[in-house]
Protein backbone atom coordinates (compact mmCIF):
# COMPACT_ATOMS: atom_id res chain seq x y z
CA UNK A 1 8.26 -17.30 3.28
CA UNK A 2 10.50 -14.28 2.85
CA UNK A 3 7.85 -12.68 0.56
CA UNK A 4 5.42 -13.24 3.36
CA UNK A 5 7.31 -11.72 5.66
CA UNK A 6 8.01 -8.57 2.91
CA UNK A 7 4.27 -8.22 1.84
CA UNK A 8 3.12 -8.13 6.27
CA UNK A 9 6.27 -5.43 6.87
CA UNK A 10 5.17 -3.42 3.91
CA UNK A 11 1.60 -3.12 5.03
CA UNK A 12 2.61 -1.85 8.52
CA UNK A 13 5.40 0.74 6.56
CA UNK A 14 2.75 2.21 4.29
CA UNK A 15 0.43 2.75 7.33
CA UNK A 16 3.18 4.12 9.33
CA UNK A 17 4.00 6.82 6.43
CA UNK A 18 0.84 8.11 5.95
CA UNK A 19 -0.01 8.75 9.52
CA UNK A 20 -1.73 5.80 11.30
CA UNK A 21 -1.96 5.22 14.69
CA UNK A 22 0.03 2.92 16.11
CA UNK A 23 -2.95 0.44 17.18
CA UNK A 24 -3.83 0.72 14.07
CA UNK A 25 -0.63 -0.12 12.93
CA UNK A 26 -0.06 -3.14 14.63
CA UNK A 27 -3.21 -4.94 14.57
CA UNK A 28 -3.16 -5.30 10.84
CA UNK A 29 0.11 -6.19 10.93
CA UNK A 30 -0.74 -9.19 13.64
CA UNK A 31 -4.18 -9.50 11.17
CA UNK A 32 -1.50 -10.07 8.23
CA UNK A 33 0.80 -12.14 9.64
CA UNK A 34 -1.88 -15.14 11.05
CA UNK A 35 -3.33 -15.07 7.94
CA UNK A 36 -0.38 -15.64 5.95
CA UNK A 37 -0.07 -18.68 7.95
CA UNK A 38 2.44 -17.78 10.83
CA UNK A 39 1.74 -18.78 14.50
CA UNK A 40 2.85 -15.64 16.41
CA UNK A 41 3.64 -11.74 15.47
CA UNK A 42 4.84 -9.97 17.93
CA UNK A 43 5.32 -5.97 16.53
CA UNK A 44 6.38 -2.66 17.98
CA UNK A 45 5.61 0.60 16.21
CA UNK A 46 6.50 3.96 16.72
CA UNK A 47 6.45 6.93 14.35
CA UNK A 48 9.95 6.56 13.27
CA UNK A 49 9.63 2.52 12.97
CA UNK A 50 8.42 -0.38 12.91
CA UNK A 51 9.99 -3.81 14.41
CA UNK A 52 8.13 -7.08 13.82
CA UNK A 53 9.14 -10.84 14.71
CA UNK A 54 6.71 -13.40 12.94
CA UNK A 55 7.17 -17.08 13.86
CA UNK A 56 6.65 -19.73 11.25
CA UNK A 57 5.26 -23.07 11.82
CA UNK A 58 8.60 -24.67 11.48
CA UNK A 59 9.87 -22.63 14.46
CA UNK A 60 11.61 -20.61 12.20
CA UNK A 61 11.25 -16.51 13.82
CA UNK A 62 11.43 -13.65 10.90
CA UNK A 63 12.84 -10.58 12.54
CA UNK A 64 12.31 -7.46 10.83
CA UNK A 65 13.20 -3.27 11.04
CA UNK A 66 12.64 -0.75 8.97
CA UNK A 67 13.10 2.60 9.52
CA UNK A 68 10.37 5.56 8.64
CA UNK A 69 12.15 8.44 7.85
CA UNK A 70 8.74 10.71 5.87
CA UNK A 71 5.24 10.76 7.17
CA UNK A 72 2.96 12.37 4.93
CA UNK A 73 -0.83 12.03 5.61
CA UNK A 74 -3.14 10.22 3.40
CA UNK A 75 -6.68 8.95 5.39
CA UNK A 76 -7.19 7.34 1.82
CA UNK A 77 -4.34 4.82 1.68
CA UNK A 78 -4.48 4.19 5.12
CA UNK A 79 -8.27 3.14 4.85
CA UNK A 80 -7.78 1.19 1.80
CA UNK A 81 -4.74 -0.83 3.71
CA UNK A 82 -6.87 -1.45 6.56
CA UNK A 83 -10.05 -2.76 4.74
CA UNK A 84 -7.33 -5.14 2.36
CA UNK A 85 -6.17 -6.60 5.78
CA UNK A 86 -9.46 -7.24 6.85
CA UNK A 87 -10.60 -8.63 3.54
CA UNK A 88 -7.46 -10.90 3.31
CA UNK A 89 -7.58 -12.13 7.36
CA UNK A 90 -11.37 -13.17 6.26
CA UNK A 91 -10.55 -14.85 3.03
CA UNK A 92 -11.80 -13.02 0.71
CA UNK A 93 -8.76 -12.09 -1.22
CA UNK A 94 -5.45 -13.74 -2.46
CA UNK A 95 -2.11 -13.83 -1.56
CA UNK A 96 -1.60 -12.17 -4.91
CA UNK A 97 -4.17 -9.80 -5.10
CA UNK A 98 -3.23 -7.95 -1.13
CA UNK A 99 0.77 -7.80 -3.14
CA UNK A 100 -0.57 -6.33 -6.39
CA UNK A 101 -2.89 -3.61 -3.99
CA UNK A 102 0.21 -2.83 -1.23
CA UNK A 103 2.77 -2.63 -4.45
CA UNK A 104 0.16 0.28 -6.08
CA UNK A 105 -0.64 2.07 -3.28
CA UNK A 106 3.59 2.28 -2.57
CA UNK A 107 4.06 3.74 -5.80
CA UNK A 108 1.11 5.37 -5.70
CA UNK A 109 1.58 9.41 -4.96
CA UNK A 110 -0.24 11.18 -2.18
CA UNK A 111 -3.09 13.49 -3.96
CA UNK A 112 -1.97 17.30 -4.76
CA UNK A 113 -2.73 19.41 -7.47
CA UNK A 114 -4.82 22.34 -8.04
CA UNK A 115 -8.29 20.33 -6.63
CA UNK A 116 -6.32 20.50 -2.99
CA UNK A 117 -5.13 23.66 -3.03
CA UNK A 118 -8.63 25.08 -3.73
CA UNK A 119 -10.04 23.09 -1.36
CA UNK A 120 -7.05 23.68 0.91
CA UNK A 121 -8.08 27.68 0.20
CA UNK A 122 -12.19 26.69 1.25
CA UNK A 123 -11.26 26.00 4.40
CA UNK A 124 -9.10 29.07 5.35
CA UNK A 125 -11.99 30.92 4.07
CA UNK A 126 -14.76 28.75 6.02
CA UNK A 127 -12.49 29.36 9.11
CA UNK A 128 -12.65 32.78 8.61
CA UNK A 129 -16.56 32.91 8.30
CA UNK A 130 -16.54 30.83 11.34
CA UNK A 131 -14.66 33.87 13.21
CA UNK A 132 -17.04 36.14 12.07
CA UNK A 133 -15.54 37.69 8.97
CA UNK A 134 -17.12 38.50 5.77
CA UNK A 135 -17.59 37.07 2.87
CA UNK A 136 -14.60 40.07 1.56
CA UNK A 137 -12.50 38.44 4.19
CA UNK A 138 -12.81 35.28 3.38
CA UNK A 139 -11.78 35.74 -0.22
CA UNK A 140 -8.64 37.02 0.62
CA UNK A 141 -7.98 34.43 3.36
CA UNK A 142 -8.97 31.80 0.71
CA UNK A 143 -6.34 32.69 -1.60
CA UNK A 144 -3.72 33.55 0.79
CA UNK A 145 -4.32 29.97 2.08
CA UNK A 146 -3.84 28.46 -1.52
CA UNK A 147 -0.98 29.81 -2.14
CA UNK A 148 0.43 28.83 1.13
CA UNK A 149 -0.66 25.21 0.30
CA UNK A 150 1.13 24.97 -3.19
CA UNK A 151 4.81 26.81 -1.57
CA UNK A 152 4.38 24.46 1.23
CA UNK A 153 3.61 21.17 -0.89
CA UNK A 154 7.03 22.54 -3.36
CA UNK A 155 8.94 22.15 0.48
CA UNK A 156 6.87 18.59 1.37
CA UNK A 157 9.04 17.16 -1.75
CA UNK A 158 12.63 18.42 -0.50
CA UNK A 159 14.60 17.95 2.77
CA UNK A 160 12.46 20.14 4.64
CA UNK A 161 11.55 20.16 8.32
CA UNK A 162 8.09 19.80 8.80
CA UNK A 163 8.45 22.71 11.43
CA UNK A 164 10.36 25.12 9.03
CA UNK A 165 7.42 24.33 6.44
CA UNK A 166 5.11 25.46 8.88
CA UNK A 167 6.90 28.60 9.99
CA UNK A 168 7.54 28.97 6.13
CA UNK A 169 3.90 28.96 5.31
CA UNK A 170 3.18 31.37 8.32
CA UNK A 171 5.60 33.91 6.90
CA UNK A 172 4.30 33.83 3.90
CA UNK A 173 0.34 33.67 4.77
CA UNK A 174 1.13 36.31 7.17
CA UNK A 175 2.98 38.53 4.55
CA UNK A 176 0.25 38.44 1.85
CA UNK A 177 -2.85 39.38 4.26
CA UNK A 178 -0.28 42.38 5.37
CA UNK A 179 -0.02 43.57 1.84
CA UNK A 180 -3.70 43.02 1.01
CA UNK A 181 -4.08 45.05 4.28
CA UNK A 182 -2.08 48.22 2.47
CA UNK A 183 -5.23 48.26 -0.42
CA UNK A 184 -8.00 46.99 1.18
CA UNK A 185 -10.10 47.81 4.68
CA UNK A 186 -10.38 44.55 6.63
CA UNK A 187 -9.73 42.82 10.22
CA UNK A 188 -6.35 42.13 9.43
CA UNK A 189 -6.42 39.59 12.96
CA UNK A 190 -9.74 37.38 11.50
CA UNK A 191 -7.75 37.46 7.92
CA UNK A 192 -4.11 35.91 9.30
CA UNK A 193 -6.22 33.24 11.66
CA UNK A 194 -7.89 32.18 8.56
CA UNK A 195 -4.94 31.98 6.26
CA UNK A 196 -2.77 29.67 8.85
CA UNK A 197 -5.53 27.39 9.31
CA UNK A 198 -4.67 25.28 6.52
CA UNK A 199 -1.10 24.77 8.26
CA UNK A 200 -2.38 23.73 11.80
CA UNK A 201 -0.95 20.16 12.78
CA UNK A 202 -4.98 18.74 12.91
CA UNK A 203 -4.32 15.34 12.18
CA UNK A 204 -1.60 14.66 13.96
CA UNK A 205 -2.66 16.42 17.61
CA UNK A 206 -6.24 13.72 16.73
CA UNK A 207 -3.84 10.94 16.33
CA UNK A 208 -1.70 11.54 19.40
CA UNK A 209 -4.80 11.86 21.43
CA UNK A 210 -6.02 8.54 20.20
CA UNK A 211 -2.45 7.24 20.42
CA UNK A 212 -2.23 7.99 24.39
CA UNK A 213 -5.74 6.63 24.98
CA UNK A 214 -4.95 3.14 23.24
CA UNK A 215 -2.12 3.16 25.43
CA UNK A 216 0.62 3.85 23.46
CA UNK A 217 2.46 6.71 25.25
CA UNK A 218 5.83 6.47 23.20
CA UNK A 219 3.86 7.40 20.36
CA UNK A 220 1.59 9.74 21.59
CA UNK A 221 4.03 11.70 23.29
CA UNK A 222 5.93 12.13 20.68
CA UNK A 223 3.35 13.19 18.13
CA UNK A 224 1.92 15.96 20.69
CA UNK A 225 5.25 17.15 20.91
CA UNK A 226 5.49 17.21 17.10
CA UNK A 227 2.02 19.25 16.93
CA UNK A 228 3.16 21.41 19.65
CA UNK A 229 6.44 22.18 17.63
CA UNK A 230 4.47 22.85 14.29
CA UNK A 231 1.75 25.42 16.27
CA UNK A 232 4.82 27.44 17.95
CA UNK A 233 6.26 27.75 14.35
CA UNK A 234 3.04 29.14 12.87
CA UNK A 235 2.92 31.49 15.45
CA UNK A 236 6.52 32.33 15.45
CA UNK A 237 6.32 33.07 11.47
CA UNK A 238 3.32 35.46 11.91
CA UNK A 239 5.02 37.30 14.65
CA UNK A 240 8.19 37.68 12.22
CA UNK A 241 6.01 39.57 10.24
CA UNK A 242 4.11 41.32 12.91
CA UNK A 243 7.70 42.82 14.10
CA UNK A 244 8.60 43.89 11.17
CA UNK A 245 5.86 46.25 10.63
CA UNK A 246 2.98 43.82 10.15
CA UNK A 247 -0.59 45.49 11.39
C-alpha cells in the first residue's frame, strides 16, 4: 500500500515541477489514486506543494506532503504523465508499467542542448520580423537570443532566482545588441524587443490565467505575481544598460 501511495504522490510531484496547472494536478492524482484501489483522495496543490490524503478500503487514511522547491517547464513530461493516468484509470496499463514510466521520466532531464538554443534564437528572430524588422535584424536578435538561452540555462542548474536569471539574461541580451549597435546600422529598439523575447514568463502568465479560471486563486495569484516579477526584471536589466550609455 505504501508503494501505492509513493507511485500517486510522485505523479502529482512530477506534474507540479514541470509546470502544470493545478486542476491538472489534482485530477490525475484523484484519477491515480481510485484506480489503485483507494476509496477517497482528497488533494491540495499549490506551486510550492502538494498535500494528498488517500483512504484505503480498510479505513486506513495515507497522509502525504511534499514540498516543490524547482519548477522547470517541460509540456512533454507533463503530457506524457497525464495520458499514463488516463491509460492506467482505464485499464490499459499495469501497476508496473505507470512505476517503470513515472521512475524514467523523474530521472529523466528536461531537453537543452544546442537544438533549443537555436530554436530558442528562431523565435527572437521571428519576434523581431513580427515588429517589422529585417531580415539583418533578425540575425542579430537571433543570436543575441541564443546566447542568452545557453548563460541562462548554465544559471537554471545553480541556486539561482528565477527573477535574477531573467534580469541576468536582459543584461546580457541588452549588452550584445548595444555593441552590435557600435558596427552595424539598425533599430536598436526592434533588436532588444526581439532578443528578450526568449526570456518572457509565457508559460507561466497562460497557466495562471487558466489557474484563476478553474478556480484556483491561491495558485493563480501567485503565478501572475511570479510572471509579473520576471517581466519587471527583463525590463529592469535592459534599462541597466540603457543608463549606462545604451542607445
Amino acid at each position: 500500500m505504501e508503494q501505492l501511495v509513493g507511485l500517486v504522490l510522485l505523479a502529482g510531484e512530477l506534474l507540479l515541477t514541470c509546470g502544470a496547472e493545478m486542476y491538472r494536478v489534482e485530477e490525475t492524482v484523484e484519477r491515480m489514486g481510485i484506480a489503485a484501489g483507494f476509496t477517497q483522495v482528497e488533494i491540495f496543490a499549490t506551486p510550492t506543494g502538494v498535500f494528498i490524503s488517500l483512504h484505503a478500503t480498510d479505513g486506513r487514511v495515507y497522509t502525504r506532503v511534499r514540498r516543490i522547491r524547482h519548477v522547470q517547464n517541460n509540456l512533454a513530461t507533463i503530457s506524457e504523465v497525464n495520458a499514463l493516468s488516463r491509460s492506467f484509470s482505464a485499464g490499459q496499463i499495469s501497476l508496473d508499467q505507470v512505476r517503470e514510466e513515472l521512475e524514467r521520466l523523474q530521472k529523466q532531464e528536461n531537453p537543452g542542448g544546442l537544438w533549443s538554443y537555436l530554436i530558442g534564437g528562431l523565435g527572437a528572430a521571428s519576434f523581431t520580423l513580427m515588429y517589422a524588422g529585417t531580415w539583418f535584424e533578425a540575425l542579430i536578435a537571433g543570436i543575441s537570443g541564443a546566447i542568452v538561452l545557453m548563460i541562462v540555462s548554465w544559471l537554471e542548474h545553480r541556486p539561482v532566482p528565477k527573477v535574477l536569471q531573467a534580469a541576468t539574461g536582459a543584461v546580457i541580451a541588452a549588452g550584445m545588441v548595444t555593441a552590435a549597435a557600435d558596427l552595424f546600422q539598425f533599430n536598436f529598439d526592434v533588436v532588444t524587443l526581439g532578443a528578450v523575447m526568449v526570456l518572457a514568463p509565457g508559460v507561466v502568465m497562460t497557466t495562471a490565467i487558466r489557474d484563476m479560471l478553474s478556480g484556483e486563486l491561491v495558485s493563480g495569484v501567485s503565478r501572475s505575481a511570479e510572471a509579473l516579477a520576471i517581466a519587471v526584471a527583463i525590463a529592469t536589466g535592459v534599462a541597466v544598460i540603457l543608463s549606462l550609455g545604451g542607445r
